[in-house]
C-alpha atoms as a PDB file:
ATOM      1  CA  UNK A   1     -13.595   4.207  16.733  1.00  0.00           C
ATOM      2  CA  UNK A   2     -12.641   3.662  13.326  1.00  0.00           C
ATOM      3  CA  UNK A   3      -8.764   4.570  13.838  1.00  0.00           C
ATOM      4  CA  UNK A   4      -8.845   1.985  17.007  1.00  0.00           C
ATOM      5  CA  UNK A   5     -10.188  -0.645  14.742  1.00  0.00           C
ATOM      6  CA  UNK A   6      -8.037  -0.600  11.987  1.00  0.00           C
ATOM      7  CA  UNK A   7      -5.261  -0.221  14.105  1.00  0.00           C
ATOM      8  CA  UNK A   8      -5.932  -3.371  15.796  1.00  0.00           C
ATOM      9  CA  UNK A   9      -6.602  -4.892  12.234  1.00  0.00           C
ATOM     10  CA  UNK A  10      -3.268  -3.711  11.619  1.00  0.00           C
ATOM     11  CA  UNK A  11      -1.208  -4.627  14.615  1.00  0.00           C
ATOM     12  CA  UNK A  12      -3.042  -8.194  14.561  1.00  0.00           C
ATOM     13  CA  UNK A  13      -2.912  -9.625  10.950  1.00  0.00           C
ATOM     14  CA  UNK A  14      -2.002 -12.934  11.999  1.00  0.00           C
ATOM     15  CA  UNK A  15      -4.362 -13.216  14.900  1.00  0.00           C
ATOM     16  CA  UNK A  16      -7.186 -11.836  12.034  1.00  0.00           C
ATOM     17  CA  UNK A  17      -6.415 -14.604   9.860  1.00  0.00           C
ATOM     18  CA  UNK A  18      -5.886 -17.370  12.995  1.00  0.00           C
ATOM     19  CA  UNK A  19      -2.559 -19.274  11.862  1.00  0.00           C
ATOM     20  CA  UNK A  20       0.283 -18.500   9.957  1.00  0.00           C
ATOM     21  CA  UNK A  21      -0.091 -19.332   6.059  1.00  0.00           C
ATOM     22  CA  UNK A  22       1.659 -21.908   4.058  1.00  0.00           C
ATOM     23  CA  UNK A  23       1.553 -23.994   1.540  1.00  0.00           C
ATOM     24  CA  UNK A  24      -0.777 -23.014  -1.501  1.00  0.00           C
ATOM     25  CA  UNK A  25      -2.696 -20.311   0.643  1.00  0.00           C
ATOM     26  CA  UNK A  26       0.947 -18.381   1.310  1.00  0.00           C
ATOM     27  CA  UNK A  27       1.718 -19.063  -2.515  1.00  0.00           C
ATOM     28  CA  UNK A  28      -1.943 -17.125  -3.783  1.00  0.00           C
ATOM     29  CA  UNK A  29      -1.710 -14.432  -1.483  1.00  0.00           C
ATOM     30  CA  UNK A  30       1.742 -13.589  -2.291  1.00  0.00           C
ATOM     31  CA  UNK A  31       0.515 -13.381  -5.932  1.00  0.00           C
ATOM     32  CA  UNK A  32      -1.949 -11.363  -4.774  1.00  0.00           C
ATOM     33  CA  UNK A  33       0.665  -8.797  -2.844  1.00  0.00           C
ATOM     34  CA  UNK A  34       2.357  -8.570  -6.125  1.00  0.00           C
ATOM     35  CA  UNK A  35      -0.400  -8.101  -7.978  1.00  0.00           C
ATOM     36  CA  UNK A  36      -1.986  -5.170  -5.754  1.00  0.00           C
ATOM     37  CA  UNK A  37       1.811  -3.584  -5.715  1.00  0.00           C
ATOM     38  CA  UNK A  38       1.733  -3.313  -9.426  1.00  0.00           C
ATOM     39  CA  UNK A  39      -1.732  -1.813  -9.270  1.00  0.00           C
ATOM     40  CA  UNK A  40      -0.810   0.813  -6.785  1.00  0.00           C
ATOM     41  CA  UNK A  41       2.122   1.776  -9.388  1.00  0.00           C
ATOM     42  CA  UNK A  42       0.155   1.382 -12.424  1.00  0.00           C
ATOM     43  CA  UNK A  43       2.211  -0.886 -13.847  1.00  0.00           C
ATOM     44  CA  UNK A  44      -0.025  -2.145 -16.106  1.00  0.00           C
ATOM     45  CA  UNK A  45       1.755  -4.164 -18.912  1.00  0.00           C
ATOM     46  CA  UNK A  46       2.724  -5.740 -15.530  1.00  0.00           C
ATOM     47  CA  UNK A  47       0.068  -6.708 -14.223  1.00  0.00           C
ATOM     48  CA  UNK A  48      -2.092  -8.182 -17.239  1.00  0.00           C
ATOM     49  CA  UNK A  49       0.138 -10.938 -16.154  1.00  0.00           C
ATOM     50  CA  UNK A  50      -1.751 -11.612 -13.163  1.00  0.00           C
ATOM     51  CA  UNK A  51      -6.027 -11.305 -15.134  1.00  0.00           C
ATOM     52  CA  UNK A  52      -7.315 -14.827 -15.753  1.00  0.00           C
ATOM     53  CA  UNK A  53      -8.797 -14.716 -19.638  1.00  0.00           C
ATOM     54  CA  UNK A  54     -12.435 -15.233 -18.247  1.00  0.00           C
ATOM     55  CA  UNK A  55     -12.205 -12.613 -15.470  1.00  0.00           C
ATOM     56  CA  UNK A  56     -15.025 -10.825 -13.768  1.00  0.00           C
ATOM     57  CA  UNK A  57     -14.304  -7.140 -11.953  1.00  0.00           C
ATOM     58  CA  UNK A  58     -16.479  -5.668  -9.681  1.00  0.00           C
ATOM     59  CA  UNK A  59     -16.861  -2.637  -7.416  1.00  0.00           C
ATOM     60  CA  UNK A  60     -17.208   0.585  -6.062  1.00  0.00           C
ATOM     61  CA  UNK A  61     -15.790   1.752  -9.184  1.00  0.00           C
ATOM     62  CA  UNK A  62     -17.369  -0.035 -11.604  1.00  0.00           C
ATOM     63  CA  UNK A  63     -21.094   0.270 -11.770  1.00  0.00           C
ATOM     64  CA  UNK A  64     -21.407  -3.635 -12.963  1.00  0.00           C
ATOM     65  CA  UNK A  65     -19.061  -6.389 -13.321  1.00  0.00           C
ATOM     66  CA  UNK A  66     -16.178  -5.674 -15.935  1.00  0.00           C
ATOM     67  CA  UNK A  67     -14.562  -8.449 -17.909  1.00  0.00           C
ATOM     68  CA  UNK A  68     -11.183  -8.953 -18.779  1.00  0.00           C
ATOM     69  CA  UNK A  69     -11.433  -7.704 -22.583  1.00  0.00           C
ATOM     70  CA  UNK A  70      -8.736  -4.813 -23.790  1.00  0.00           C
ATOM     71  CA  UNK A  71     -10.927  -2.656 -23.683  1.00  0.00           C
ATOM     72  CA  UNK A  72     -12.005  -3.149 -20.188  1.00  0.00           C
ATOM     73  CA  UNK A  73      -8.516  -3.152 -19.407  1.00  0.00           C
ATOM     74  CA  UNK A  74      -7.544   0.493 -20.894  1.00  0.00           C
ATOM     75  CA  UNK A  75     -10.446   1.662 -19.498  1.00  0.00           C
ATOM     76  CA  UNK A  76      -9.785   0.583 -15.994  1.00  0.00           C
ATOM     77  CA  UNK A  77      -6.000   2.283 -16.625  1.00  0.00           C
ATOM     78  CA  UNK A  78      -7.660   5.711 -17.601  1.00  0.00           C
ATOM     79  CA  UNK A  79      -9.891   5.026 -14.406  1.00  0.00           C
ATOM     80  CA  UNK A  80      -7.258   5.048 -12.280  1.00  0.00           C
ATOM     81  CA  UNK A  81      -5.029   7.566 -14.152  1.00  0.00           C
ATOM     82  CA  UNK A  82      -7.514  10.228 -12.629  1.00  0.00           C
ATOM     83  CA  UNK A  83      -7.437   9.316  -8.924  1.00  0.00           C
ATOM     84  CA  UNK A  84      -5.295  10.635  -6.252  1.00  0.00           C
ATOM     85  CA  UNK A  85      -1.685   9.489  -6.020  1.00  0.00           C
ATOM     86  CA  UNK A  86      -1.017   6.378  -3.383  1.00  0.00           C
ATOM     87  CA  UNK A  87       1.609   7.257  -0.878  1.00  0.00           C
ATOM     88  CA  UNK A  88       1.666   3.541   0.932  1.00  0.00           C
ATOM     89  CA  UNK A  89      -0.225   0.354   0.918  1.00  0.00           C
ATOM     90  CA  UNK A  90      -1.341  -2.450   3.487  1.00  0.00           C
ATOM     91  CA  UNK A  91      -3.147  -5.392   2.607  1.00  0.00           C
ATOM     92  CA  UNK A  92      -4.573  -7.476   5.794  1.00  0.00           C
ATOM     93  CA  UNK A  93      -5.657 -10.972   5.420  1.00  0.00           C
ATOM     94  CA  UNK A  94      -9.089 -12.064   6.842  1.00  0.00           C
ATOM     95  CA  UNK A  95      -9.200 -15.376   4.831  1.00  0.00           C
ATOM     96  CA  UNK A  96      -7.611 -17.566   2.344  1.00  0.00           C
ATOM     97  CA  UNK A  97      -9.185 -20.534   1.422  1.00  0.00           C
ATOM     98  CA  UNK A  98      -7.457 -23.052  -1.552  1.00  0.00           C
ATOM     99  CA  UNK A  99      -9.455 -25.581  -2.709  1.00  0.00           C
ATOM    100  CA  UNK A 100      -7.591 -27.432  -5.693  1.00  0.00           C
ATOM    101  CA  UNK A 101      -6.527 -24.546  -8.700  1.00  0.00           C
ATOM    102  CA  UNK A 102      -9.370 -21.992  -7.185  1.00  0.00           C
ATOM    103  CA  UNK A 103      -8.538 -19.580  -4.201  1.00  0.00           C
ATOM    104  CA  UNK A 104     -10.591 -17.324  -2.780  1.00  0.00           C
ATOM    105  CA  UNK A 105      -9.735 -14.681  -0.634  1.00  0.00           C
ATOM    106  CA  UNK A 106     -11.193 -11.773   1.429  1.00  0.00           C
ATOM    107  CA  UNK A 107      -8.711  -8.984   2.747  1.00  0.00           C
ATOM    108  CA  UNK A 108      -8.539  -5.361   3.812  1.00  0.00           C
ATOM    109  CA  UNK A 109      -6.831  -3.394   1.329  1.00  0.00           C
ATOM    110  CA  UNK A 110      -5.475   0.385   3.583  1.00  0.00           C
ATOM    111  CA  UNK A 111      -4.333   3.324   1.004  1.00  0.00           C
ATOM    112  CA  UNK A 112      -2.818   6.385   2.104  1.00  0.00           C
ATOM    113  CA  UNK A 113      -3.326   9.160  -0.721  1.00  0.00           C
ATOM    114  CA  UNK A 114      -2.669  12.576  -1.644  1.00  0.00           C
ATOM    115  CA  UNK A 115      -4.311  14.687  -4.269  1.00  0.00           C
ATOM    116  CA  UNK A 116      -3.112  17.765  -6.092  1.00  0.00           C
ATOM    117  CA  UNK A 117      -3.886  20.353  -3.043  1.00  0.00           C
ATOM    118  CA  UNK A 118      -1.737  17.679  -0.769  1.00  0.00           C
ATOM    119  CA  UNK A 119      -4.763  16.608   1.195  1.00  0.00           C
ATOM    120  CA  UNK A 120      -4.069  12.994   2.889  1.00  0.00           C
ATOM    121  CA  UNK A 121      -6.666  10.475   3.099  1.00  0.00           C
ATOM    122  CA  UNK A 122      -6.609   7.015   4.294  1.00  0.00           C
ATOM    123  CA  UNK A 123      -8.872   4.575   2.182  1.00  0.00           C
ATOM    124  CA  UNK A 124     -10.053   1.062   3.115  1.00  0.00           C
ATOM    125  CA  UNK A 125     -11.916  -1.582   0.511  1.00  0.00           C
ATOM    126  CA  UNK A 126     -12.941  -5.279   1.322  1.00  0.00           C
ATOM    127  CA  UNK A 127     -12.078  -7.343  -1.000  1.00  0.00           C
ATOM    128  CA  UNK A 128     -13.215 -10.448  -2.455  1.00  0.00           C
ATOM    129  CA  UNK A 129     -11.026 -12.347  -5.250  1.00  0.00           C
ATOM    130  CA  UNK A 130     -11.370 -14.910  -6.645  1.00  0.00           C
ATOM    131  CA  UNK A 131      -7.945 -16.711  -8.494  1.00  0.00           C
ATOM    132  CA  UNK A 132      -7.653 -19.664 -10.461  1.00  0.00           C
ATOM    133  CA  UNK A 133      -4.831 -21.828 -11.698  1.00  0.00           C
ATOM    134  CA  UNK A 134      -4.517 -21.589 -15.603  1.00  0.00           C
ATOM    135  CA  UNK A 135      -1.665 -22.478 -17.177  1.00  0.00           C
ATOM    136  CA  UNK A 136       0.093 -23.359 -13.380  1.00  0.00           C
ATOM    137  CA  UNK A 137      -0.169 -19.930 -12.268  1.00  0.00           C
ATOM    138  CA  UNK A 138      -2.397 -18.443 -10.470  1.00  0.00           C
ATOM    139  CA  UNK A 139      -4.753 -15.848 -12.199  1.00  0.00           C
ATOM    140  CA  UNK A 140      -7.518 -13.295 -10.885  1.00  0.00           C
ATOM    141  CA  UNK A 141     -10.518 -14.392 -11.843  1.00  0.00           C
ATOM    142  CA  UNK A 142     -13.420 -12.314 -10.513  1.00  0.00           C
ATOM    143  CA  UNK A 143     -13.202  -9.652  -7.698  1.00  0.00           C
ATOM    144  CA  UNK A 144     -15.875  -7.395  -5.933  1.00  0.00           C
ATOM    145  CA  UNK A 145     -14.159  -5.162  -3.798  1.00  0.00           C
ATOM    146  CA  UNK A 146     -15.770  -2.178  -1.986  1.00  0.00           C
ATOM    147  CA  UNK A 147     -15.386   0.562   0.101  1.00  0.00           C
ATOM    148  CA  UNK A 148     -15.149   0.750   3.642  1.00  0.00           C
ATOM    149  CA  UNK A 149     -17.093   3.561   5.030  1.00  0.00           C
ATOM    150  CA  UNK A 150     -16.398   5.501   8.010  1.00  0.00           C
ATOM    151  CA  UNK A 151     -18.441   7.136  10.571  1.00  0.00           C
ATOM    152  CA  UNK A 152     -17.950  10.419   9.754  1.00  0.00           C
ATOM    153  CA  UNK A 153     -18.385   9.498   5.111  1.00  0.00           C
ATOM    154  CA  UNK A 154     -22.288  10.359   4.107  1.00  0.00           C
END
């Protein structure tokens, strides 16, 4: 059931989101593409680029909301240091909404990993970001992303 529903997710991002983006709401979630691609290769001088100055980070990793301080930042990089290694990456849009210099947007975010004993696993978070214009580019301001859970997780 799971498989058939992400699959469909998959195969039908634009009928998910309803219309084709443009404008602003292509603009942010291009940013945010970039932004999740440098993630997914730890690039992390990289993507400080992307972390509004007041930013809030929240999820299944974090067990309350993170700031955007450096040492929240080289913690988060040690964080994800120790997790599995991730083979490919999908995002799929459910909604992106600009209003003026905020954006908010809630996606799927699909990872295919591998860990030392070259077990494959498929992962799926929601995820809810907030960006904001500062300094006329966009910046992540606050996110709460968690984990999809599967039939079969306990």
């Amino acid at each position: 059931m799971r498989i058939a529903a992400l699959l469909f997710l998959l195969l039908n991002a634009t009928s998910v989101f309803g219309e084709e983006m443009t404008g602003a709401r292509k603009e942010v979630w291009t940013v945010l593409n970039e932004q999740v691609g440098l993630d997914v290769k730890q690039d992390w001088e990289g993507m400080k680029k992307f972390i509004h100055p007041k930013g809030c980070f929240w999820g299944d990793m974090s067990p309350m909301p993170d700031d955007s301080s450096e040492g929240s930042y080289a913690y988060y990089q040690k964080l994800r240091a120790t997790e599995d290694k991730v083979l490919a990456h999908r995002l799929v849009p459910v909604s992106v909404v600009v209003a003026d210099d905020v954006a908010i947007i809630n996606a799927y975010a699909h990872t295919l990993t591998v860990d030392d004993d070259g077990d494959v696993e498929e992962v799926v978070y929601r995820l809810h970001n907030t960006w904001k214009k500062h300094e006329g580019e966009w910046k992540l301001l606050a996110t709460y992303n968690t984990l999809v859970k599967s039939d079969h997780d306990d």
